[in-house]
Protein backbone atom coordinates (compact mmCIF):
# COMPACT_ATOMS: atom_id res chain seq x y z
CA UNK A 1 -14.13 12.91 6.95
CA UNK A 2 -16.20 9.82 6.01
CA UNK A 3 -15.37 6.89 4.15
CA UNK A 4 -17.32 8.02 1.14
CA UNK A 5 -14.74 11.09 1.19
CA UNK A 6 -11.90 8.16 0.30
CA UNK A 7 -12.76 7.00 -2.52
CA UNK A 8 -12.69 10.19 -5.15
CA UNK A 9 -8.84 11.48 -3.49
CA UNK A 10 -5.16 10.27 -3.61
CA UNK A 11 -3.59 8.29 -0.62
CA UNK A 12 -1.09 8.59 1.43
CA UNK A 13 0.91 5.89 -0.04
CA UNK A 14 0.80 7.02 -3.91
CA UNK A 15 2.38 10.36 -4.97
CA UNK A 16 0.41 13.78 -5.71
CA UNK A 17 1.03 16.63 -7.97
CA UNK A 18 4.96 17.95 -7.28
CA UNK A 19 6.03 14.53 -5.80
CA UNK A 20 8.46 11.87 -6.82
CA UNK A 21 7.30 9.51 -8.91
CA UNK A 22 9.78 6.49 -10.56
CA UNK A 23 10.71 3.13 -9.32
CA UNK A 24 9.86 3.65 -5.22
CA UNK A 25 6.38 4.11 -4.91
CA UNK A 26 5.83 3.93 -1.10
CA UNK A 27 7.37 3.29 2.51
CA UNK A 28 5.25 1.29 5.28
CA UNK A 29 6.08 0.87 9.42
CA UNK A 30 4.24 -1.20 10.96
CA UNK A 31 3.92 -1.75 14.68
CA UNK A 32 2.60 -4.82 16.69
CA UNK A 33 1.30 -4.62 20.05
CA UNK A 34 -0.59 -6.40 22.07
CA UNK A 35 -2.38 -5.72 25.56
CA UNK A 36 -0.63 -7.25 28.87
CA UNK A 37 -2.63 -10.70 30.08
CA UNK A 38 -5.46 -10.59 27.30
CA UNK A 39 -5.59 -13.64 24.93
CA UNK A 40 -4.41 -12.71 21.11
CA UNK A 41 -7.17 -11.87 18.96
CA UNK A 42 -6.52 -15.73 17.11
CA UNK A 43 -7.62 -17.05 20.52
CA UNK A 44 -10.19 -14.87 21.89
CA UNK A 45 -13.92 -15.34 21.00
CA UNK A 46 -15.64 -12.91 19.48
CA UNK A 47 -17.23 -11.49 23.18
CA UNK A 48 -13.39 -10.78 24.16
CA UNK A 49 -12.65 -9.33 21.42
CA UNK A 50 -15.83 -6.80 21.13
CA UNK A 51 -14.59 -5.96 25.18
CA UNK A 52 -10.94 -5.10 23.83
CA UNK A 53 -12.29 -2.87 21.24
CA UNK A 54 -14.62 -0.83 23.75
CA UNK A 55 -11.03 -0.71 25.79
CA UNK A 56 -8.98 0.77 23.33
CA UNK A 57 -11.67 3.05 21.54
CA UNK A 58 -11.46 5.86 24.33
CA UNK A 59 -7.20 5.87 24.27
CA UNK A 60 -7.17 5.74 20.29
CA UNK A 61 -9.78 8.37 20.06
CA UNK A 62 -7.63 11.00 22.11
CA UNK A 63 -4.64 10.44 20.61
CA UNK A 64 -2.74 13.00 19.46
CA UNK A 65 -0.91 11.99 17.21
CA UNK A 66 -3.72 10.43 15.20
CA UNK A 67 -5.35 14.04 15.09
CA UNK A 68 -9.06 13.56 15.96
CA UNK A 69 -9.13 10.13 13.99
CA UNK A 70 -11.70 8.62 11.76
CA UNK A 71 -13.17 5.68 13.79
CA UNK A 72 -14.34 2.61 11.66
CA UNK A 73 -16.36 -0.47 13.17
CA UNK A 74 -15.69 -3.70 11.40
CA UNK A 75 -19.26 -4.74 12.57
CA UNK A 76 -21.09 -1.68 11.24
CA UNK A 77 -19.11 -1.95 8.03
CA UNK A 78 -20.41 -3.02 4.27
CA UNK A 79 -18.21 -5.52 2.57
CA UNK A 80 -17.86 -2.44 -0.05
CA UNK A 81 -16.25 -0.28 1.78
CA UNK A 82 -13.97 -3.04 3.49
CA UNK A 83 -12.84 -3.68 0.26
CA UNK A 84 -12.33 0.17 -0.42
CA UNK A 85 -10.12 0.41 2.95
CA UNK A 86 -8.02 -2.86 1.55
CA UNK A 87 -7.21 -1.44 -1.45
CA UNK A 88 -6.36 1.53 -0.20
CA UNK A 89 -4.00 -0.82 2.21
CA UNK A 90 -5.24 0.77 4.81
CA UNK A 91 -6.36 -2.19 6.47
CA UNK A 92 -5.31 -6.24 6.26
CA UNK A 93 -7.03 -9.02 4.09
CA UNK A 94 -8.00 -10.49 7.82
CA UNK A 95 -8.89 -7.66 9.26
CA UNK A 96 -11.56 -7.04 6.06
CA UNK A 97 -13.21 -10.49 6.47
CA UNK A 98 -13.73 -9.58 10.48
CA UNK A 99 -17.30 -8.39 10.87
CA UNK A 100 -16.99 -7.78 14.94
CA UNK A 101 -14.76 -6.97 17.17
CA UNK A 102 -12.01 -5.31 15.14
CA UNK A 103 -11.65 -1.73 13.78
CA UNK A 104 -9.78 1.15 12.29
CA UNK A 105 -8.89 4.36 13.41
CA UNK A 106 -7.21 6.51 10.73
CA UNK A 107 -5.74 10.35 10.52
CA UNK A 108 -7.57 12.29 7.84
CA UNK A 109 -4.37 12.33 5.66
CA UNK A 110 -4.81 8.61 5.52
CA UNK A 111 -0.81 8.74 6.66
CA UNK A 112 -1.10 7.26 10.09
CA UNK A 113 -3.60 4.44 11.38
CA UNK A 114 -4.15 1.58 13.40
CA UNK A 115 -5.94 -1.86 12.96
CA UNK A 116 -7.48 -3.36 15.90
CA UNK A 117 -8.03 -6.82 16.56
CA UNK A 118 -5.93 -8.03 13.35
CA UNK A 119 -3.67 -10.56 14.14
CA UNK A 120 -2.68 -8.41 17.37
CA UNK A 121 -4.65 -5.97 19.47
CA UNK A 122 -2.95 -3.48 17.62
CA UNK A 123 -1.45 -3.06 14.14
CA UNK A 124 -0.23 0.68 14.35
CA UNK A 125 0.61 2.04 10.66
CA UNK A 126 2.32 5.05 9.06
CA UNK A 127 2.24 5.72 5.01
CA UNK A 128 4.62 7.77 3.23
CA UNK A 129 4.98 8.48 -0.70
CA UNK A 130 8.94 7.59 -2.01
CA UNK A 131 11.44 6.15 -0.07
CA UNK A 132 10.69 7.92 3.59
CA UNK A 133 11.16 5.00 6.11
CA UNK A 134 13.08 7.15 8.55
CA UNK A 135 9.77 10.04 8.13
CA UNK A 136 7.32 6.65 8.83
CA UNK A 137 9.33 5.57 11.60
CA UNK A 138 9.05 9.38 13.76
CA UNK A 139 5.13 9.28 13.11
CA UNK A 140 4.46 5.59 14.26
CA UNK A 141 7.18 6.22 17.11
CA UNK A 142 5.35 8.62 18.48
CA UNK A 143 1.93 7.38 18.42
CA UNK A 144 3.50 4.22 20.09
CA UNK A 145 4.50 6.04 23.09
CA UNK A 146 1.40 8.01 23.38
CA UNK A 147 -0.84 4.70 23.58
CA UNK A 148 1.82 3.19 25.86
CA UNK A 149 1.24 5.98 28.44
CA UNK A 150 -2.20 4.67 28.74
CA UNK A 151 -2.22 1.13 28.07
CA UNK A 152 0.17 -1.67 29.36
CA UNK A 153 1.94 -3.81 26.34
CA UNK A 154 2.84 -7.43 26.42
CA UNK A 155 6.66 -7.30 27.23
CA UNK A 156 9.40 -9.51 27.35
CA UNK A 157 12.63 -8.42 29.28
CA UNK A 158 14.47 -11.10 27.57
CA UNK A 159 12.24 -11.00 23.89
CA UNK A 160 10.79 -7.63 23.55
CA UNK A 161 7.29 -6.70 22.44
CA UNK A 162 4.62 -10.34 22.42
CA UNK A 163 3.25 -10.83 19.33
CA UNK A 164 0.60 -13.23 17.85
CA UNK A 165 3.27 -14.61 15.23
CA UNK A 166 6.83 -15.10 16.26
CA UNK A 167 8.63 -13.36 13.21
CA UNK A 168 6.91 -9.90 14.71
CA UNK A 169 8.50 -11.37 18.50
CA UNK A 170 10.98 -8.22 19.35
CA UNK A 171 10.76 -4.41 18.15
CA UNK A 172 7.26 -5.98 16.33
CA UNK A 173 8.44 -3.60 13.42
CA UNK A 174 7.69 -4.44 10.09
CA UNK A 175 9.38 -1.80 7.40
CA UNK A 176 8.37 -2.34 3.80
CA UNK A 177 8.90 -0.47 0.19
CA UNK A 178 6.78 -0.77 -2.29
CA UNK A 179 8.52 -0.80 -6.31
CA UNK A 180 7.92 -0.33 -9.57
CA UNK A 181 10.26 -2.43 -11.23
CA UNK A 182 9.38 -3.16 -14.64
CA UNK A 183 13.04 -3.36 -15.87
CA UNK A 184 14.05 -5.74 -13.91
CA UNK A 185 10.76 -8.29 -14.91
CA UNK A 186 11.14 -7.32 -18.67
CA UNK A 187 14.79 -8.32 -18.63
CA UNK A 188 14.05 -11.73 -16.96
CA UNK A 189 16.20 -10.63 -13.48
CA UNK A 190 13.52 -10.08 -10.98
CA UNK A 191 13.10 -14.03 -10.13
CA UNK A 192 17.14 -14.08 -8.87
CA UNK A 193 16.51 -10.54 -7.11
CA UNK A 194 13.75 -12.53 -5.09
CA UNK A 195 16.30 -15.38 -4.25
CA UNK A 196 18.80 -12.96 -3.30
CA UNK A 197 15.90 -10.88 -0.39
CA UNK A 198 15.08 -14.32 0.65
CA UNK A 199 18.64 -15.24 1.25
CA UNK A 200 19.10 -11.73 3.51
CA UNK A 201 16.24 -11.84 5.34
CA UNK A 202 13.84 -9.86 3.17
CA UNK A 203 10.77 -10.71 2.08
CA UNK A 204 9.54 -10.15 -1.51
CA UNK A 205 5.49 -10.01 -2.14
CA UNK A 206 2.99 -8.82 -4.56
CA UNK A 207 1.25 -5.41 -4.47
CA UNK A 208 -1.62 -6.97 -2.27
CA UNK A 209 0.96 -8.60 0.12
CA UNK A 210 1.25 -11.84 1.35
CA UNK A 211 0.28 -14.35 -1.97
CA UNK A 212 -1.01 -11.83 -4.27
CA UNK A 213 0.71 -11.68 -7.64
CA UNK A 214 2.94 -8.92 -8.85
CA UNK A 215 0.42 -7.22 -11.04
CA UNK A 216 1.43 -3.92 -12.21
CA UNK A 217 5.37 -4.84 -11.86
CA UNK A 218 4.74 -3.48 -8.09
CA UNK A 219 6.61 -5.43 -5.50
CA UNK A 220 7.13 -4.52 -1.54
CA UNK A 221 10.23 -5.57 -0.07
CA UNK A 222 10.34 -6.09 3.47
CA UNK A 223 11.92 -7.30 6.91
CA UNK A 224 10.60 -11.00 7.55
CA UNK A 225 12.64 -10.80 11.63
CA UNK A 226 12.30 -8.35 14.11
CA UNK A 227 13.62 -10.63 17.27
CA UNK A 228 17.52 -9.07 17.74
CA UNK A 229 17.95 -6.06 15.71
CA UNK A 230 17.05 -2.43 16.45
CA UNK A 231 14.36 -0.37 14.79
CA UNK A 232 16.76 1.83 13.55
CA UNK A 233 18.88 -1.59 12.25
CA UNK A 234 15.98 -2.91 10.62
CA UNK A 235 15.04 0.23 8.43
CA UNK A 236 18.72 1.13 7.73
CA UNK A 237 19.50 -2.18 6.19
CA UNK A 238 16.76 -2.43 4.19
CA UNK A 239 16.69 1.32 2.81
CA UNK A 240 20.58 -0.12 1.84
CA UNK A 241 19.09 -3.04 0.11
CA UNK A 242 16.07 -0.62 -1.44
CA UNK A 243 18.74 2.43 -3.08
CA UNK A 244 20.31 -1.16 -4.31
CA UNK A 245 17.07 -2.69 -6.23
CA UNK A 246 16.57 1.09 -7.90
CA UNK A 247 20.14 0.90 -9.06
CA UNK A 248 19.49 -2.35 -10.82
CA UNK A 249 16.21 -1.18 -12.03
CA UNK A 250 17.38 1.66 -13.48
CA UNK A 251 20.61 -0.38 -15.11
CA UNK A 252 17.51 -2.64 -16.74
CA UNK A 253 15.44 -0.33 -18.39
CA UNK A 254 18.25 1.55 -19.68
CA UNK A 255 19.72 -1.87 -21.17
CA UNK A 256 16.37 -2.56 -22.59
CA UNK A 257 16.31 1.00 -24.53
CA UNK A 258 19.44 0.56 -25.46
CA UNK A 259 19.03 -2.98 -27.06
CA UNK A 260 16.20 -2.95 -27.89
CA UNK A 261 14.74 0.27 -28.01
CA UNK A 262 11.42 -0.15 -30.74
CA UNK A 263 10.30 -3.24 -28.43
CA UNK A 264 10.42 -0.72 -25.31
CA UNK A 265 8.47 1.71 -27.57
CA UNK A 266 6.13 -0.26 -29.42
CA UNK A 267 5.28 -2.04 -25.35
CA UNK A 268 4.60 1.55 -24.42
CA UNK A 269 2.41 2.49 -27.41
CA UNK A 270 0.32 -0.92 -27.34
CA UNK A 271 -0.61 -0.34 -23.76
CA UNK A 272 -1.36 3.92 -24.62
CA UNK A 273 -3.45 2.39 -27.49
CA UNK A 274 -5.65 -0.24 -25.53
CA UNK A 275 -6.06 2.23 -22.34
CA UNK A 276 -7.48 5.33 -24.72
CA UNK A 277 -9.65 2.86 -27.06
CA UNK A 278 -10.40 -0.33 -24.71
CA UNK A 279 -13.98 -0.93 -24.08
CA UNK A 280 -13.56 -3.91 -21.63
CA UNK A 281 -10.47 -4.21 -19.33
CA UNK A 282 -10.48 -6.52 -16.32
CA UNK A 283 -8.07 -5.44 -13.23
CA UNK A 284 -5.01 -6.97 -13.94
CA UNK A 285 -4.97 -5.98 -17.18
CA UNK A 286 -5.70 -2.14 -16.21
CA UNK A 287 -2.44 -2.39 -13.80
CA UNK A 288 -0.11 -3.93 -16.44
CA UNK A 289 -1.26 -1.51 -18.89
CA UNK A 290 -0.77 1.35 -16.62
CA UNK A 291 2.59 0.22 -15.53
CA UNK A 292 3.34 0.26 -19.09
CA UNK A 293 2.40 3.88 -19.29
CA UNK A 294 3.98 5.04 -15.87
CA UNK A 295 7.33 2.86 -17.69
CA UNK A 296 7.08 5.14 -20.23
CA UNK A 297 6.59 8.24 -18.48
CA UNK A 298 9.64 7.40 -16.41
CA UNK A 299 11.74 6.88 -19.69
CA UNK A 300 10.77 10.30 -21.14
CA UNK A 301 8.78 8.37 -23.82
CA UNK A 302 5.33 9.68 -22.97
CA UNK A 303 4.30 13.30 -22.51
CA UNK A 304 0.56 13.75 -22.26
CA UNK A 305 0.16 12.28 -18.98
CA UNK A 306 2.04 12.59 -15.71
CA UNK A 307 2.53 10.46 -12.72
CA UNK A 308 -0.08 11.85 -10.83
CA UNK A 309 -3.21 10.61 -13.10
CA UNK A 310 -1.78 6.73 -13.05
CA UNK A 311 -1.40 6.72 -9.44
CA UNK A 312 -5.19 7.89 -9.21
CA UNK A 313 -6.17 5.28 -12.01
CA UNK A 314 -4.39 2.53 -9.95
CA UNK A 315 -6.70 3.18 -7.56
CA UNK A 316 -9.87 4.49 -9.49
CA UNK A 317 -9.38 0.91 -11.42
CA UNK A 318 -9.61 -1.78 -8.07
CA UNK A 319 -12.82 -3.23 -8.03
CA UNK A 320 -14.07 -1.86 -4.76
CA UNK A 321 -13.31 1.47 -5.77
CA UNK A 322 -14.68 1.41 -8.76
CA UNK A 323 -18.27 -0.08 -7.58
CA UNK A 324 -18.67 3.10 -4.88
CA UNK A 325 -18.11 5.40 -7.51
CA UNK A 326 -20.95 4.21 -10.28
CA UNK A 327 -23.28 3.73 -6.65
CA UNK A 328 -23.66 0.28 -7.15
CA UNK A 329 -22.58 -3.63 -7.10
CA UNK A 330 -21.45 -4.40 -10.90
CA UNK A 331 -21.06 -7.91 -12.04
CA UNK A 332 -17.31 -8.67 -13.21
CA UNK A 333 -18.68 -8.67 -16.68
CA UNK A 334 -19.90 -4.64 -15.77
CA UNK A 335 -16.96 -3.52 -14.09
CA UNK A 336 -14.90 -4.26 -17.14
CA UNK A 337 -16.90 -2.15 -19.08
CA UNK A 338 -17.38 0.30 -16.43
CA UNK A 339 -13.65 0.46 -15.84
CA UNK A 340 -12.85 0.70 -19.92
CA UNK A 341 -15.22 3.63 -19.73
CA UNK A 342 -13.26 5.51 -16.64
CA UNK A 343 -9.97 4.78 -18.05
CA UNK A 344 -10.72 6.47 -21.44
CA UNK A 345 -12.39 9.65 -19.84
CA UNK A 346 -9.85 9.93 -17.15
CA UNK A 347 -6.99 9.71 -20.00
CA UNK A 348 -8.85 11.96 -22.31
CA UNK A 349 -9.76 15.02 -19.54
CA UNK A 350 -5.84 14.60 -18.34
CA UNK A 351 -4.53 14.85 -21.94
CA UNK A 352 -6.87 17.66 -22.67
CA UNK A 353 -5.39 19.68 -19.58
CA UNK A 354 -1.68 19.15 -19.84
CA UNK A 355 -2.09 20.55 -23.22
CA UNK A 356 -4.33 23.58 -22.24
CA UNK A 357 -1.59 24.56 -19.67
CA UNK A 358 0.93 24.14 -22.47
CA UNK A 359 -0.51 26.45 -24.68
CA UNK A 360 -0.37 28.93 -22.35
C-alpha cells in the first residue's frame, strides 16, 4: 500500500457495500501519549523533534497490532497528499502543516493509526463505520499496551497520562461520533442540541473538527474531559447521549414529512437535479447537495442510488482528492468544473448499475 492506493477506495470511517448507513456515520478513539522526560512537541525545536521520530519509528514499525504499517514522513510529504490524508481524517490540521519531524503510521484498512509529533508524541487512532465505540476502544487498547511495553509514557500517579493540553490530562481518551443530522438543522433544533452537549460536557464540531462549519449536516460529538472518569465511563455516556441525538433526528425528519412533506420532496429533487446536470459545483455545495440525496435515501424517497456511492462522492468531491485523481493542481475555478464533471459520471455509471442488477 501507497498513498496513491488511498485516494480511488472507501475509508475506514464511511460505510461500504452491506453496511449501515443513516444518521451515525462514524466512531473515533483517540489516544494521547507522550514520552517520559522529553519536551512536548509545542516546545521542542524541530532537531528534538526529528530525534523523537527516529525513536519511535522502530517500535511503531513492529507493532502488531498496526499489521506491517504504512509509514508516512511529514518531511518527505507533498502538500497534496497531506491534504489527501486530512480529508481522509486520517491525520490533524497541525499535523498537515508540519513538514519535519512528525509522521503517520497507518494499518492498510486505514482503521487503526497513529500521528506523531501532533500536539503529543503520539496521537494513537482507531476508525470504525456506525456507532462502534466499544469495537474502536479494543483496537486502540491494544495497540496502547503494545507500544507501552517498549516505550515509557509520561505518568501521573495522582493525574494519569501527561498531555500537551490539559482537557486530554487523565485516560488522554478522546471518543467522538460523527452524524448526519439533517432533521434536526431543517427543523431549526440543532442550535439548542449544541447548548444542551456543551452544558454535559460534550463537544459539538463541524465535519473538519475544531472551527470548521457543519457542511453536509455532519456533526461529531465528543468528550471535551478526560481528567476523572474511566475509559469505559467516557464512551458509555456518550454512546447514551449519541442513541439520544438519533432519536431526535429521526423524530425531525419524520415531523418534516409529515408537515410538510412536498418541501422534503421538492429539497430532495432540487439537489438530484443540480448533482446529475451541474456543470460547476464548489465543495460545500457538493456536500449539502449530497446530504440532500443521502436525506432522501434514508427516507425511502430515492431509489437509484445507495449509500455506498455518496459516501465515495463525499470523498471523491474534497479538493485534495479530487486534484490526485485528474494528476494535477486545478485552480478553484477548475475543480468546480472538474468536480461537476465527476459528480455527473459517478451518478450516471451508479444509476446505470442498480438498474442492470434490477432487471435481472
Amino acid at each position: 500500500m501507497n498513498l496513491h492506493d488511498l485516494v480511488n477506495r472507501p475509508t475506514a470511517w464511511l460505510p461500504g457495500a452491506g453496511e449501515g448507513g443513516g444518521i451515525v456515520v462514524s466512531s473515533r478513539i483517540r489516544l494521547a501519549r507522550n514520552l517520559k522526560d522529553t519536551a512536548f512537541p509545542g516546545w521542542a525545536g524541530e532537531d528534538e523533534c526529528a530525534h523523537i521520530w527516529r525513536r519511535l519509528v522502530p517500535t511503531l514499525r513492529e507493532a502488531p497490532a498496526l499489521e506491517k504499517p504504512l509509514q508516512v514522513d511529514m518531511g518527505d510529504c507533498s502538500a497534496l497528499d497531506r491534504h489527501i490524508l486530512f480529508e481522509r481524517h486520517l491525520i490533524s490540521r497541525e499535523l498537515a502543516e508540519r513538514k519535519a519531524g512528525g509522521g503517520l503510521f497507518l494499518r492498510g484498512d486505514e482503521g487503526l493509526s497513529v500521528m506523531v509529533n501532533e500536539e503529543d508524541h503520539l496521537r494513537l487512532q482507531a476508525l470504525r463505520p456506525d456507532l462502534d465505540l466499544s469495537g474502536a476502544w479494543r483496537e486502540v487498547n491494544q495497540l496502547d499496551g503494545e507500544l507501552e511495553r517498549d516505550l515509557d509514557f509520561a505518568f501521573s500517579p495522582q493525574l494519569g497520562y501527561l498531555t500537551a493540553c490539559p482537557t486530554n490530562v487523565g485516560t488522554g481518551l478522546r471518543a467522538s461520533v460523527m452524524l448526519h443530522v439533517p432533521g434536526l438543522v431543517l427543523v431549526k433544533e440543532m442550535t439548542a442540541v449544541v447548548k444542551g452537549m456543551a452544558k454535559i460536557g460534550l463537544a459539538v464540531r463541524g465535519l473538519w473538527g475544531e472551527g470548521s462549519e457543519a457542511s453536509g449536516h455532519l456533526f461529531q460529538v465528543s468528550n471535551q474531559m478526560t481528567l476523572g472518569e474511566a475509559e469505559a465511563e467516557i464512551i458509555g455516556n456518550l454512546e447514551q447521549i449519541v442513541t439520544e441525538i438519533v432519536e431526535h433526528e429521526q423524530n425531525a425528519r419524520w415531523r418534516l414529512f409529515e408537515q410538510n412533506e412536498a418541501y422534503l420532496r421538492d429539497r430532495v429533487g432540487r439537489a438530484i437535479g443540480l448533482l446529475t446536470h451541474a456543470h460547476v459545483l464548489n465543495s460545500k455545495e457538493a456536500l449539502d447537495l449530497l446530504s440532500d440525496l443521502r436525506l432522501g435515501i434514508d427516507m425511502n424517497m430515492v431509489e437509484q442510488w445507495n449509500h455506498q456511492v455518496v459516501n465515495q462522492l463525499l470523498l471523491q468531491t474534497q479538493p485534495g482528492h479530487l486534484q490526485k485523481q485528474q494528476g494535477r493542481r486545478l485552480k478553484p475555478g477548475e475543480r468546480d468544473v472538474a468536480r461537476a464533471d465527476m459528480v455527473r459520471e459517478q451518478l450516471r455509471q451508479s444509476k446505470e448499475k442498480r438498474s442492470g442488477n434490477s432487471d435481472e
